[in-house]
N, C-alpha and C. Protein backbone atom coordinates (compact mmCIF):
# COMPACT_ATOMS: atom_id res chain seq x y z
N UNK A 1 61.64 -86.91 285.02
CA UNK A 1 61.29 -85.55 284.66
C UNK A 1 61.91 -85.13 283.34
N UNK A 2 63.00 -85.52 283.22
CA UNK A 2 63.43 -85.29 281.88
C UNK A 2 63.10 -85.62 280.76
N UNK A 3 62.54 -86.96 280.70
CA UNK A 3 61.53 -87.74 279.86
C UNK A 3 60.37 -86.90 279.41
N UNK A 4 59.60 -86.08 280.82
CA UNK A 4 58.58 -85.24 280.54
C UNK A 4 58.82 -84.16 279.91
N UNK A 5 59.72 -83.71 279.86
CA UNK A 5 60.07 -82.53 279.02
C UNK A 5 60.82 -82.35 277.51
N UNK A 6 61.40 -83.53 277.21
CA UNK A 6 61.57 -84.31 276.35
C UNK A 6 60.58 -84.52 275.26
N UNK A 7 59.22 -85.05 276.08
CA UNK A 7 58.29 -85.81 275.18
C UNK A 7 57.42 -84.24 275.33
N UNK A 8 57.07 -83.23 275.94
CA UNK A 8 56.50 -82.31 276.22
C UNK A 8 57.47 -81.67 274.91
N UNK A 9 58.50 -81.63 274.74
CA UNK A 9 59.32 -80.48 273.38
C UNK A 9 58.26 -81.08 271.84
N UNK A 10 58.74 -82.60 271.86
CA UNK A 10 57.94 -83.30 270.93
C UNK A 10 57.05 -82.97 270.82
N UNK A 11 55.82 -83.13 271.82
CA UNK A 11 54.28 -83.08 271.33
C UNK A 11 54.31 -80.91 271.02
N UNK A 12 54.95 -80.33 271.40
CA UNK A 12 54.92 -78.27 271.40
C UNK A 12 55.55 -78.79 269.72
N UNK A 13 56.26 -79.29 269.35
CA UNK A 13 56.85 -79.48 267.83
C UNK A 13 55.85 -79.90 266.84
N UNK A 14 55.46 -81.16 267.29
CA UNK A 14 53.95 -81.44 266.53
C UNK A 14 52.99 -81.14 266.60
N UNK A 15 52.29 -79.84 267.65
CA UNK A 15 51.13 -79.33 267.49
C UNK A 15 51.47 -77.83 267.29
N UNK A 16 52.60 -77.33 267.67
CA UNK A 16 52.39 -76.13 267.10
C UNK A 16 53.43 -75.64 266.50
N UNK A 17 55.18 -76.52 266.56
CA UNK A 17 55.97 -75.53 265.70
C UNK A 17 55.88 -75.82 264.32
N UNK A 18 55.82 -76.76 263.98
CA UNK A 18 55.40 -77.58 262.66
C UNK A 18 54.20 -76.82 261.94
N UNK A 19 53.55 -76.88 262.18
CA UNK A 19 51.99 -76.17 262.02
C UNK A 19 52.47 -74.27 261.50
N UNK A 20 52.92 -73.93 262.55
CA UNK A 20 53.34 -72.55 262.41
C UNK A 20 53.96 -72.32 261.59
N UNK A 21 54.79 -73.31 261.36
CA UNK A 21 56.13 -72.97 260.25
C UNK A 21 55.79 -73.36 258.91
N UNK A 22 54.82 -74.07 258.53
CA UNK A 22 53.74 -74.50 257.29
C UNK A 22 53.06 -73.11 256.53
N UNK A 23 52.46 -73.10 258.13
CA UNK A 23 51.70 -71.69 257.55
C UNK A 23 52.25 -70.11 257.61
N UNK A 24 53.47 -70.10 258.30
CA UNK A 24 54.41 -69.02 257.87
C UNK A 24 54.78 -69.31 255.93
N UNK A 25 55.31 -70.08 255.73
CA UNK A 25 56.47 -70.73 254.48
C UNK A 25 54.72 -70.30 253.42
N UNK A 26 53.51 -70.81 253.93
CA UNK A 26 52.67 -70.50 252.83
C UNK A 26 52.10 -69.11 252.31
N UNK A 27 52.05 -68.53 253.92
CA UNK A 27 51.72 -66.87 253.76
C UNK A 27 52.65 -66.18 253.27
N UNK A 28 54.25 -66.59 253.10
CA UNK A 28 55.24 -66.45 253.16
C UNK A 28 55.05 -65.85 251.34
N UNK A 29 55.67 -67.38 251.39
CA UNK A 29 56.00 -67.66 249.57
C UNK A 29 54.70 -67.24 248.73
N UNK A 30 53.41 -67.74 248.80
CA UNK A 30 52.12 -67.63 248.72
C UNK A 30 52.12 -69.10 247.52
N UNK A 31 52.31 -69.83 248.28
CA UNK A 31 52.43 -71.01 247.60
C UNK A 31 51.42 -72.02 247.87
N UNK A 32 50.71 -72.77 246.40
CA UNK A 32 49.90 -73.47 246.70
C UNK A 32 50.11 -74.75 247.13
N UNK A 33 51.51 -75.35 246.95
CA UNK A 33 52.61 -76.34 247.61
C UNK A 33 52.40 -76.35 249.03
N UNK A 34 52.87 -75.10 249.38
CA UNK A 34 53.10 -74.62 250.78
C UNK A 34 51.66 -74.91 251.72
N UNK A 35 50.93 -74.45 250.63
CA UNK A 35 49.59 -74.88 251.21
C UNK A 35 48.97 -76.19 251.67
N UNK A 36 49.28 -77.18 250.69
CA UNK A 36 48.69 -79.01 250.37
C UNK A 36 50.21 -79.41 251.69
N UNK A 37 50.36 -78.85 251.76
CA UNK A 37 51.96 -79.66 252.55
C UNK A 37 51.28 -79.29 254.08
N UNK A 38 50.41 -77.96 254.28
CA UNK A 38 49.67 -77.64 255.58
C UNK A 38 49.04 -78.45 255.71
N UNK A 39 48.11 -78.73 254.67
CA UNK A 39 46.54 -79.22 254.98
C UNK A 39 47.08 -80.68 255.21
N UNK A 40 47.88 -81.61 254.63
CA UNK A 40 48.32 -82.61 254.66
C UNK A 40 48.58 -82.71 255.97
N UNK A 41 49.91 -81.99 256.71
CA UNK A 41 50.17 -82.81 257.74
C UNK A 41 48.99 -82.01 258.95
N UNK A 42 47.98 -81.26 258.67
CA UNK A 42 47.33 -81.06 259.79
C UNK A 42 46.21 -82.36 259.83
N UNK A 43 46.00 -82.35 258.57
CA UNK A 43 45.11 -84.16 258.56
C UNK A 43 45.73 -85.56 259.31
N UNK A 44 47.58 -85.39 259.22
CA UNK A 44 48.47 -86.45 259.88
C UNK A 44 48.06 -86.04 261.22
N UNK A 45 48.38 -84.66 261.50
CA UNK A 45 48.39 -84.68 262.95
C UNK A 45 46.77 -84.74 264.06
N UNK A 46 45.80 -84.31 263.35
CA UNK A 46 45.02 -84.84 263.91
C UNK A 46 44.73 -86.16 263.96
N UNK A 47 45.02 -87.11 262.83
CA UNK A 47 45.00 -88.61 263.00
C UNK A 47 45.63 -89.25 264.20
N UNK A 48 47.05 -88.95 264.33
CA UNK A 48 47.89 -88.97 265.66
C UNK A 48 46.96 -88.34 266.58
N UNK A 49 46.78 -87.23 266.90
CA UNK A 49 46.08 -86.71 267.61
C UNK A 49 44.79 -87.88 267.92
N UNK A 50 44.02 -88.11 267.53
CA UNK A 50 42.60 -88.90 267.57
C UNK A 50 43.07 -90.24 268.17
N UNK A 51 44.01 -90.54 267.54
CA UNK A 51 44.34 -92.05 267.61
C UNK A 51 45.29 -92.30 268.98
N UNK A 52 45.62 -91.21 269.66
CA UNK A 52 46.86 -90.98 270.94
C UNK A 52 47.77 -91.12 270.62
N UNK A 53 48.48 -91.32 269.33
CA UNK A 53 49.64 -91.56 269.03
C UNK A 53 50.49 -90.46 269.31
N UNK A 54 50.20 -89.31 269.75
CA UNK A 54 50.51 -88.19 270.71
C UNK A 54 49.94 -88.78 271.65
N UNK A 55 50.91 -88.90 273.18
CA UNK A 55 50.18 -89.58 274.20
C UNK A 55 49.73 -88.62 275.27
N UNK A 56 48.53 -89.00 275.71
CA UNK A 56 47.83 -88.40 276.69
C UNK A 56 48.10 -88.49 278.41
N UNK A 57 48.48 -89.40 278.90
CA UNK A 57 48.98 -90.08 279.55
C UNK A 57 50.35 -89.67 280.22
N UNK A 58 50.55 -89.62 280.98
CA UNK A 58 51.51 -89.14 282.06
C UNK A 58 52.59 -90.93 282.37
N UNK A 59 53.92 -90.58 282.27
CA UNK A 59 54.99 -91.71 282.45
C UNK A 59 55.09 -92.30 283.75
N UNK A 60 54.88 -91.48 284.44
CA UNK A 60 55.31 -91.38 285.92
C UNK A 60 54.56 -90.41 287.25
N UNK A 61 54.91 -90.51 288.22
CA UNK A 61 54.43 -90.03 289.43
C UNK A 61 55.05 -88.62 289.49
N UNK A 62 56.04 -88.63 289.49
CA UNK A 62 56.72 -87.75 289.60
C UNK A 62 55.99 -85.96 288.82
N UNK A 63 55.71 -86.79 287.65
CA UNK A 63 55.11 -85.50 286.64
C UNK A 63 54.08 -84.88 286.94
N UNK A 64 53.19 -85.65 287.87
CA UNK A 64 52.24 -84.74 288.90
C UNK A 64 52.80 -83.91 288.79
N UNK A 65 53.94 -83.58 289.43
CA UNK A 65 54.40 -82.48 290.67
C UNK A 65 54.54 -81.43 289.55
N UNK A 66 54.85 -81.42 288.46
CA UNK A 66 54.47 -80.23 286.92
C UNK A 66 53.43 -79.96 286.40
N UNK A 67 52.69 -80.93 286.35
CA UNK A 67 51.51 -80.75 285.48
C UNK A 67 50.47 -80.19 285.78
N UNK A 68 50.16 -80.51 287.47
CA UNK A 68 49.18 -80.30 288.43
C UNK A 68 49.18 -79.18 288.94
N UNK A 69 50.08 -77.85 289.26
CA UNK A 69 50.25 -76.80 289.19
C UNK A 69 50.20 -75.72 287.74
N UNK A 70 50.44 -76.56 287.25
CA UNK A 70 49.96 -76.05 285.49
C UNK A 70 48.45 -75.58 285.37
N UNK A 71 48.04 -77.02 285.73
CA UNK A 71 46.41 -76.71 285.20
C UNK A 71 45.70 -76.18 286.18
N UNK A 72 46.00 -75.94 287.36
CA UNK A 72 45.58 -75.00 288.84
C UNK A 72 46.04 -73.69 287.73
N UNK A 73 46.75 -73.56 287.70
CA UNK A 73 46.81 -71.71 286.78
C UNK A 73 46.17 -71.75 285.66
N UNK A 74 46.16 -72.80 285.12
CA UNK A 74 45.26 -72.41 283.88
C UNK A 74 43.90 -72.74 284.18
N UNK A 75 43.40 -73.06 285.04
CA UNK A 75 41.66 -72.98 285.99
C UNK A 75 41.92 -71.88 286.56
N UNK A 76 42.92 -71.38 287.03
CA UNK A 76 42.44 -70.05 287.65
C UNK A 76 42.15 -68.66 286.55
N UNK A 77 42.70 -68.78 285.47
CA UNK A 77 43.23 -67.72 284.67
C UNK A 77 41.64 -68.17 283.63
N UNK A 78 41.15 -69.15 283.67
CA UNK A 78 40.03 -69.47 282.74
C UNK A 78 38.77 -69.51 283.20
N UNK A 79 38.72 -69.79 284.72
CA UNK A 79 37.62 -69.65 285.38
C UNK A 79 36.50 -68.69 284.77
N UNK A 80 36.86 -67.19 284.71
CA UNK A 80 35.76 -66.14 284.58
C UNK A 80 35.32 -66.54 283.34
N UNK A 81 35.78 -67.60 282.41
CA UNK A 81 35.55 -67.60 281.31
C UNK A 81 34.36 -68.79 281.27
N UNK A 82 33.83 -69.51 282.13
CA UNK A 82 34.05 -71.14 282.37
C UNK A 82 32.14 -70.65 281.78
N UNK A 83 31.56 -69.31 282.57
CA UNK A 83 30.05 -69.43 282.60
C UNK A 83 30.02 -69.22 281.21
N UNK A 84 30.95 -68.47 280.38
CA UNK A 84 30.77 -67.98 279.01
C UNK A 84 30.60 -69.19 278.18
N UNK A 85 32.08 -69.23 278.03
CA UNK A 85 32.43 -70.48 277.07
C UNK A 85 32.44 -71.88 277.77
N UNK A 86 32.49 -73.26 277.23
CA UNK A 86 32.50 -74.15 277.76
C UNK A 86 34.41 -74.86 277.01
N UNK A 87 35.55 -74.59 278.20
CA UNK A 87 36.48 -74.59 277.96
C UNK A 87 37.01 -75.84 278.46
N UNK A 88 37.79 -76.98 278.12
CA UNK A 88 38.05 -78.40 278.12
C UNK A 88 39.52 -78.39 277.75
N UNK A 89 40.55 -78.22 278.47
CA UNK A 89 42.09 -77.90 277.49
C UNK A 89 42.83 -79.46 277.55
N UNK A 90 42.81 -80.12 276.75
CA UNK A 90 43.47 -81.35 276.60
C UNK A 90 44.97 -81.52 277.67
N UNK A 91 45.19 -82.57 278.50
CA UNK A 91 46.13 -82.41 278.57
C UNK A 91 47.74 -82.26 277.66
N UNK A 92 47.49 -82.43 276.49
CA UNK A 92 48.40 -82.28 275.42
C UNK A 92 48.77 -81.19 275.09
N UNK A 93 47.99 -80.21 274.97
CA UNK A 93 48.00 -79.44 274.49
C UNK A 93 48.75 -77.95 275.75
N UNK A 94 48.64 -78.84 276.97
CA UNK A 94 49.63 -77.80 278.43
C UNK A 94 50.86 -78.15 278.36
N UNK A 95 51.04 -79.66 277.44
CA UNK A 95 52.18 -80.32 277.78
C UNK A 95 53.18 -79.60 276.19
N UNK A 96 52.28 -78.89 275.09
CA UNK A 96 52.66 -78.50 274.19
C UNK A 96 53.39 -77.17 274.60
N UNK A 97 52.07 -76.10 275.25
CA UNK A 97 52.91 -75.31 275.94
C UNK A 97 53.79 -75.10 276.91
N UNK A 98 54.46 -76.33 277.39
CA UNK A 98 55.32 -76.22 278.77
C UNK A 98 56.56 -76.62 277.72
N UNK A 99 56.44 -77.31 276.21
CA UNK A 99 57.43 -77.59 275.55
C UNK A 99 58.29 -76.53 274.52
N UNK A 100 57.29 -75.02 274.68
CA UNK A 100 57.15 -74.18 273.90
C UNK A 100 58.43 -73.51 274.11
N UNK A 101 59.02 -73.28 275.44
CA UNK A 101 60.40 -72.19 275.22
C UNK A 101 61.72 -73.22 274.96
N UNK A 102 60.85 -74.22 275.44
CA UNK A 102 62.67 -74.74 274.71
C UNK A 102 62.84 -75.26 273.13
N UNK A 103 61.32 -75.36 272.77
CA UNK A 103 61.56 -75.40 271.20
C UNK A 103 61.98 -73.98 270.57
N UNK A 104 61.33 -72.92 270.74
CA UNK A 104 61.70 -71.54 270.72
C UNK A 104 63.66 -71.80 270.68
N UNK A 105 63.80 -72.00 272.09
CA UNK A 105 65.60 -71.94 272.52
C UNK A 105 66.15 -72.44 270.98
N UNK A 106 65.93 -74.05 270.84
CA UNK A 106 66.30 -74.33 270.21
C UNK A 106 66.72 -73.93 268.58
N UNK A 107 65.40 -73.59 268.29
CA UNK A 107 65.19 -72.69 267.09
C UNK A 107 66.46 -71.75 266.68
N UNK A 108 65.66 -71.01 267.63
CA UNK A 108 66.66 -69.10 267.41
C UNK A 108 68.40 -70.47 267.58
N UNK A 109 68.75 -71.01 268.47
CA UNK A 109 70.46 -71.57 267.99
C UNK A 109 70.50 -72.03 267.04
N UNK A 110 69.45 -73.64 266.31
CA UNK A 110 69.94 -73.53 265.27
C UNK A 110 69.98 -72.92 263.74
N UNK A 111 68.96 -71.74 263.88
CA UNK A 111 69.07 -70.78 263.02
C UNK A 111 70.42 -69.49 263.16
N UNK A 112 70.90 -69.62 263.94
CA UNK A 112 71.81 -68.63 263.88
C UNK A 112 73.18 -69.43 263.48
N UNK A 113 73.28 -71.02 263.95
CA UNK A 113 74.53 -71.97 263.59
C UNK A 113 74.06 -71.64 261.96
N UNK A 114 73.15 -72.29 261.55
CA UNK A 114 72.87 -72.00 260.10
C UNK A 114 73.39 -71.43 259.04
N UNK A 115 72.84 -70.08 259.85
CA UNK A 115 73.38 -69.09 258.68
C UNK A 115 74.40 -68.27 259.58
N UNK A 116 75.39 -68.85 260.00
CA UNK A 116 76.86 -68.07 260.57
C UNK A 116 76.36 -67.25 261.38
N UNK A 117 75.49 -66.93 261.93
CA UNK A 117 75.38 -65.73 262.78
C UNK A 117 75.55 -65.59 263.91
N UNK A 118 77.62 -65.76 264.17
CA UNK A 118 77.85 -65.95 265.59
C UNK A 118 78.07 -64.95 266.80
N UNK A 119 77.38 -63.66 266.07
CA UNK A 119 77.10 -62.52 267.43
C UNK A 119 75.75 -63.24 268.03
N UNK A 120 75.30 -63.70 267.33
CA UNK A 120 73.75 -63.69 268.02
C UNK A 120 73.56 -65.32 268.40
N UNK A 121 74.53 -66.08 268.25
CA UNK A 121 75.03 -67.43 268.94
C UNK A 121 75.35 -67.30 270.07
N UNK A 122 76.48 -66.46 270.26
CA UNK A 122 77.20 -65.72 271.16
C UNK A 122 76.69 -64.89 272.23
N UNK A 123 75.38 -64.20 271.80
CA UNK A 123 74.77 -63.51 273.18
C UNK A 123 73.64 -64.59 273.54
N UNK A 124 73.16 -65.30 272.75
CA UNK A 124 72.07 -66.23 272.82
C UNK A 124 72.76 -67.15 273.80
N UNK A 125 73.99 -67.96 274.04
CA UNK A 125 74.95 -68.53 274.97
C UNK A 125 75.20 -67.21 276.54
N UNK A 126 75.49 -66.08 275.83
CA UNK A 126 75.75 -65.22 277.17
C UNK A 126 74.56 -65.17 278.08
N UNK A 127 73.60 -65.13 277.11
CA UNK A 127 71.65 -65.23 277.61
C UNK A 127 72.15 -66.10 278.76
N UNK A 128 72.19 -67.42 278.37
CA UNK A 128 72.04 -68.97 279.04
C UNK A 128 72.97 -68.78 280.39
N UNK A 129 74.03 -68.36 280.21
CA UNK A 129 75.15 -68.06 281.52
C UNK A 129 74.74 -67.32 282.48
N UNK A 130 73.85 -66.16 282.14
CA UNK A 130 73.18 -65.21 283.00
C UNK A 130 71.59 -65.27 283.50
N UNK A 131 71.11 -66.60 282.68
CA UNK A 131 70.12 -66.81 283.20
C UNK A 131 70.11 -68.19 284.25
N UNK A 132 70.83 -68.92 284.23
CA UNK A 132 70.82 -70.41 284.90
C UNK A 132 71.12 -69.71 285.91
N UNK A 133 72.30 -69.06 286.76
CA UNK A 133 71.90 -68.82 288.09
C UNK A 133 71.20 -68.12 288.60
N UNK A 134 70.21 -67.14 288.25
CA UNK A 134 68.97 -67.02 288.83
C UNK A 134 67.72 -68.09 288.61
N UNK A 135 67.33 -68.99 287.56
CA UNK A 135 66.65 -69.51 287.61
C UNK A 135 67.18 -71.14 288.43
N UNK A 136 68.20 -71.27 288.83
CA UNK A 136 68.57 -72.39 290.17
C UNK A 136 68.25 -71.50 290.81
N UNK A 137 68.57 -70.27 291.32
CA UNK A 137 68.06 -69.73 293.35
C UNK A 137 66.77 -69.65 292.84
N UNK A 138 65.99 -68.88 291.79
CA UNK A 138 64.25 -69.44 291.59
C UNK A 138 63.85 -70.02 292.37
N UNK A 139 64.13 -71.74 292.05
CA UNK A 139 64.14 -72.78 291.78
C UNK A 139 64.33 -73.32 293.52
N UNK A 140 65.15 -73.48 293.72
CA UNK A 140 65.83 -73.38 295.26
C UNK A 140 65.04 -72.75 296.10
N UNK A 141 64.46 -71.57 295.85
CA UNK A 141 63.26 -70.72 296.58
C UNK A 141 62.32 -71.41 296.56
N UNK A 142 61.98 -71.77 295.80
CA UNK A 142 60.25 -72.12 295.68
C UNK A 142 60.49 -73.42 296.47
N UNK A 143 61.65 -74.48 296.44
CA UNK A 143 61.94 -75.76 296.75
C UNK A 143 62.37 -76.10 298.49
N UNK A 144 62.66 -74.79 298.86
CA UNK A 144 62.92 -74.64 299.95
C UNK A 144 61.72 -74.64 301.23
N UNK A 145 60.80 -74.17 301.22
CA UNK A 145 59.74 -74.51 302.04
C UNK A 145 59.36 -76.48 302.17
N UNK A 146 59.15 -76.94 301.29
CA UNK A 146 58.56 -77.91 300.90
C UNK A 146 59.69 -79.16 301.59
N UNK A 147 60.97 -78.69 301.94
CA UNK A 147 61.68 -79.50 302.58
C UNK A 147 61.89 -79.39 304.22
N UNK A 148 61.98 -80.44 304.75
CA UNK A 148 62.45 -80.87 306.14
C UNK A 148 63.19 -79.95 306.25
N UNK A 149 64.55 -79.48 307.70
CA UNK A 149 65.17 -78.72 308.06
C UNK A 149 66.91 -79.59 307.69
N UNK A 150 66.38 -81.06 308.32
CA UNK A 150 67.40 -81.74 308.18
C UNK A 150 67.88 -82.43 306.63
N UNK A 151 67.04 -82.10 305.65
CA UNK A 151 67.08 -82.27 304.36
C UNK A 151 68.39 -81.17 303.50
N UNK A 152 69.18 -81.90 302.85
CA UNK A 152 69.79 -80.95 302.24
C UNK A 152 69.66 -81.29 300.41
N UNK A 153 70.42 -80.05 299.75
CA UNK A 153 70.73 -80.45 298.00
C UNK A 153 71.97 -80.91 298.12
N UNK A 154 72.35 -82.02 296.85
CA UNK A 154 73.71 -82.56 296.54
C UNK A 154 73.86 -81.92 295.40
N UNK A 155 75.51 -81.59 295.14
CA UNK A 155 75.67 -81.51 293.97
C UNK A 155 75.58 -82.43 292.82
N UNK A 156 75.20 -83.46 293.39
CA UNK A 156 75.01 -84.70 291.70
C UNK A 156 74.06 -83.93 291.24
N UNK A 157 74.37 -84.48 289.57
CA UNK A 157 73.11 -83.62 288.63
C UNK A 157 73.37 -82.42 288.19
N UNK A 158 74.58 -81.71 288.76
CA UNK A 158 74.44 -80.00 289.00
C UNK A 158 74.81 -79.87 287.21
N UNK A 159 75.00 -80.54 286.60
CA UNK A 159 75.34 -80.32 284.62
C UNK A 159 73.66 -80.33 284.36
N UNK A 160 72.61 -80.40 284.78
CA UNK A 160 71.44 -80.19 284.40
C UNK A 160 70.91 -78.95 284.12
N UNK A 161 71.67 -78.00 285.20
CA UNK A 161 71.42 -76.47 285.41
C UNK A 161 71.19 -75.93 284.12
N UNK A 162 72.18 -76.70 283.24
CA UNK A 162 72.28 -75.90 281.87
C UNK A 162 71.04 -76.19 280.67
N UNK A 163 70.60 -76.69 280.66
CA UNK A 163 69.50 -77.38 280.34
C UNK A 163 68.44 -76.41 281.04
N UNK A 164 68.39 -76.46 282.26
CA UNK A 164 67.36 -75.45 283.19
C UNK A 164 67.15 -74.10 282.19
N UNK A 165 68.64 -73.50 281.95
CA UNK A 165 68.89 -72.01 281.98
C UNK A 165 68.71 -72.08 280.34
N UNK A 166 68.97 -73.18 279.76
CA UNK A 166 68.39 -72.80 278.16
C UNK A 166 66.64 -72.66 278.57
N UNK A 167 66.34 -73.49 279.42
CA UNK A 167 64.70 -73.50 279.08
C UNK A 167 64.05 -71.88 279.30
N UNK A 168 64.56 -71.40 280.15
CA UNK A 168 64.26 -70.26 280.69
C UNK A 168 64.67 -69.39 280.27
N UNK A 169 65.90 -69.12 279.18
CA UNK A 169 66.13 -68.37 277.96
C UNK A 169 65.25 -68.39 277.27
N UNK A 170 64.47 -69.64 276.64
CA UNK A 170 63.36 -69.67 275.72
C UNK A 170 62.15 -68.97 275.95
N UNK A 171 62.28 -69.21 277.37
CA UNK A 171 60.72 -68.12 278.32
C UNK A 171 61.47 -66.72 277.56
N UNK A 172 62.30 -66.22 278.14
CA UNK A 172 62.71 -64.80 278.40
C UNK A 172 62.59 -64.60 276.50
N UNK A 173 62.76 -65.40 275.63
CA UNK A 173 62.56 -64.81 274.25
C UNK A 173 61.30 -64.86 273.79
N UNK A 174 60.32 -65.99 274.18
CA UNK A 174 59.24 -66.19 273.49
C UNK A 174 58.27 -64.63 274.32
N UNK A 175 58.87 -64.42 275.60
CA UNK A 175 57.75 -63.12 275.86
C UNK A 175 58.76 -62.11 275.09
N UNK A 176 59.40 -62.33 274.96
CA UNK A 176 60.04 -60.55 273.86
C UNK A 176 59.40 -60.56 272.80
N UNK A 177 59.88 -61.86 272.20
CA UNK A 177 58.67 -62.02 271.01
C UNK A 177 57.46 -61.29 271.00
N UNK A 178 56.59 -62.29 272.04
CA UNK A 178 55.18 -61.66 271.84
C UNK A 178 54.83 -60.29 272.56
N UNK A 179 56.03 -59.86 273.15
CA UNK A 179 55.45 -58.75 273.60
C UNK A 179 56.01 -57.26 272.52
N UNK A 180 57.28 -58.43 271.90
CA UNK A 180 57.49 -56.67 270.84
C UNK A 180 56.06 -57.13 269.39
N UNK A 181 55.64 -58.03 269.46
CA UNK A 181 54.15 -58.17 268.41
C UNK A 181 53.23 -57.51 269.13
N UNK A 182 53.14 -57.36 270.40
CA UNK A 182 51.91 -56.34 271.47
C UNK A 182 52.23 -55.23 270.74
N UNK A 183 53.29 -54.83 271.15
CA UNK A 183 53.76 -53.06 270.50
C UNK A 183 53.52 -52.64 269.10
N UNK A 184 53.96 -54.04 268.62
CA UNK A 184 54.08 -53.39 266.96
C UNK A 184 52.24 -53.48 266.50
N UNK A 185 51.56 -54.20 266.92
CA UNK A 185 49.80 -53.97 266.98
C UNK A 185 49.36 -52.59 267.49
N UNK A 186 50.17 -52.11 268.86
CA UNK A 186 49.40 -50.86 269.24
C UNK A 186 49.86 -49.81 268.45
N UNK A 187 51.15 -49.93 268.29
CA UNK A 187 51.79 -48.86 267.28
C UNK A 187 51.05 -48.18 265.95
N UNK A 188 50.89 -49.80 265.31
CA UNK A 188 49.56 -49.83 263.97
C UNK A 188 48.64 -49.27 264.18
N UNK A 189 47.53 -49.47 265.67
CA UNK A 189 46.46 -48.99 265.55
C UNK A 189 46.29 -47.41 265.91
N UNK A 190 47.85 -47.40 266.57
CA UNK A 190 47.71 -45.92 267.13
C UNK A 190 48.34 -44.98 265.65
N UNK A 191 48.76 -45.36 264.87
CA UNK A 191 48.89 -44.83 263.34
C UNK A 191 47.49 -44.44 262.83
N UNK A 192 46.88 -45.53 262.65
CA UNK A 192 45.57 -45.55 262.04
C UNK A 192 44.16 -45.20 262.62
N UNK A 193 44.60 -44.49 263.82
CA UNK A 193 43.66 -43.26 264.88
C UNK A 193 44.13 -42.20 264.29
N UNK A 194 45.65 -41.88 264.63
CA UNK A 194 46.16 -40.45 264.40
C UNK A 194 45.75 -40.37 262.86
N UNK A 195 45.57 -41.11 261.43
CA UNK A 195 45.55 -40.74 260.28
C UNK A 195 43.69 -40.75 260.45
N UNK A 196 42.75 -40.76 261.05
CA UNK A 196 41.95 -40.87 261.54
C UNK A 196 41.26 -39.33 261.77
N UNK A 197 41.76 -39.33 262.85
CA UNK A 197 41.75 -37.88 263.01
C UNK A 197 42.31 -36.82 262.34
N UNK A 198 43.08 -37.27 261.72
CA UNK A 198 44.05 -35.82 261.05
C UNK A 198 42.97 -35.98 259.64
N UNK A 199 42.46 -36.97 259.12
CA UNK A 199 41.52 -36.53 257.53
C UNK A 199 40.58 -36.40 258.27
N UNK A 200 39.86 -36.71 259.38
CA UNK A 200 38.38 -36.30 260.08
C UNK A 200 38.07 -34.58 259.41
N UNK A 201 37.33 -33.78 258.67
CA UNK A 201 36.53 -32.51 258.73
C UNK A 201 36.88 -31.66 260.30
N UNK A 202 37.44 -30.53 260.35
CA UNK A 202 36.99 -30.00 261.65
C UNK A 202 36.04 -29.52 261.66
């Protein structure tokens, strides 16, 4: 499983943080550099892409038990869509987004080691302390039906937790993220009603 999430950070890096961060640096700077350096490696990465050199393919048995509940929610959440559009989601591309909060995690730390910014190292770590033990009892909940009576947990492994509780830091930022970009969209449009109405003629 670790392997899967591992190679799942990789393929979320090469299809979308890489990509993102191209075309941030070009909208950015407004650079025509910035630009040939996009178009370039999106030509690499679809080659990889075409060729499987991003692999399609699952390591093990085990990764069922992730993947296969993945794409049950994402058939359920796409269904109403299925008579509209004709929707096909690569498995790569679930395995990109299941790699997405811990590339996120990663990010926001080593941008803050970077450039010294050890308040926000510092709560970004307090994040991780306060999130790993709720996301083990989560975890433990959901895991608990699915076992015998006479079945118990060992503590071997228990240094993984931390690893767990970064991943799930990365959840808890990537929806702040996109949900303070929800706000700052409605905010805009609700500006540009009210200036709307206020030059409207009575």
């Amino acid at each position: 499983m670790r392997q899967f999430f591992l190679v799942s950070i990789g393929i979320s890096l090469a299809l979308l943080g890489v990509p993102a961060l191209l075309l941030w640096a070009t909208v950015r700077r407004r650079s025509w550099r910035w630009g040939l350096m996009l178009v370039a490696y999106l030509a690499l990465a679809g080659y990889a892409y075409g060729t499987e050199w991003i692999p399609r393919s699952l390591s093990s048995l085990g990764e069922l038990f992730v993947i296969v509940p993945v794409l049950r929610a994402v058939d359920t959440v796409l269904s109403p869509l299925q008579s509209i559009l004709r929707i096909n989601l690569d498995i790569r591309w679930l395995r990109a987004v299941l790699g997405l909060p811990a590339l996120v995690f990663s990010g926001v730390l080593f941008v803050g080691l970077l450039r010294w910014r050890w308040q926000r190292v510092a709560w970004l770590l307090g994040a991780v302390v306060l999130v790993t033990p709720l996301a083990g009892a989560v975890i433990l909940w959901l895991d608990d039906p699915k076992y015998d009576p006479a079945q118990y947990y060992s503590w071997a492994g228990w240094y993984w937790l931390g690893p767990v509780g970064m991943y799930f830091t990365g959840v808890v930022l990537l929806g702040l993220f996109l949900l303070g970009r929800l706000v700052r969209v409605l905010r805009r449009s609700a500006r540009r009603l009210r200036g709307r109405f206020a030059s409207a003629p009575v």
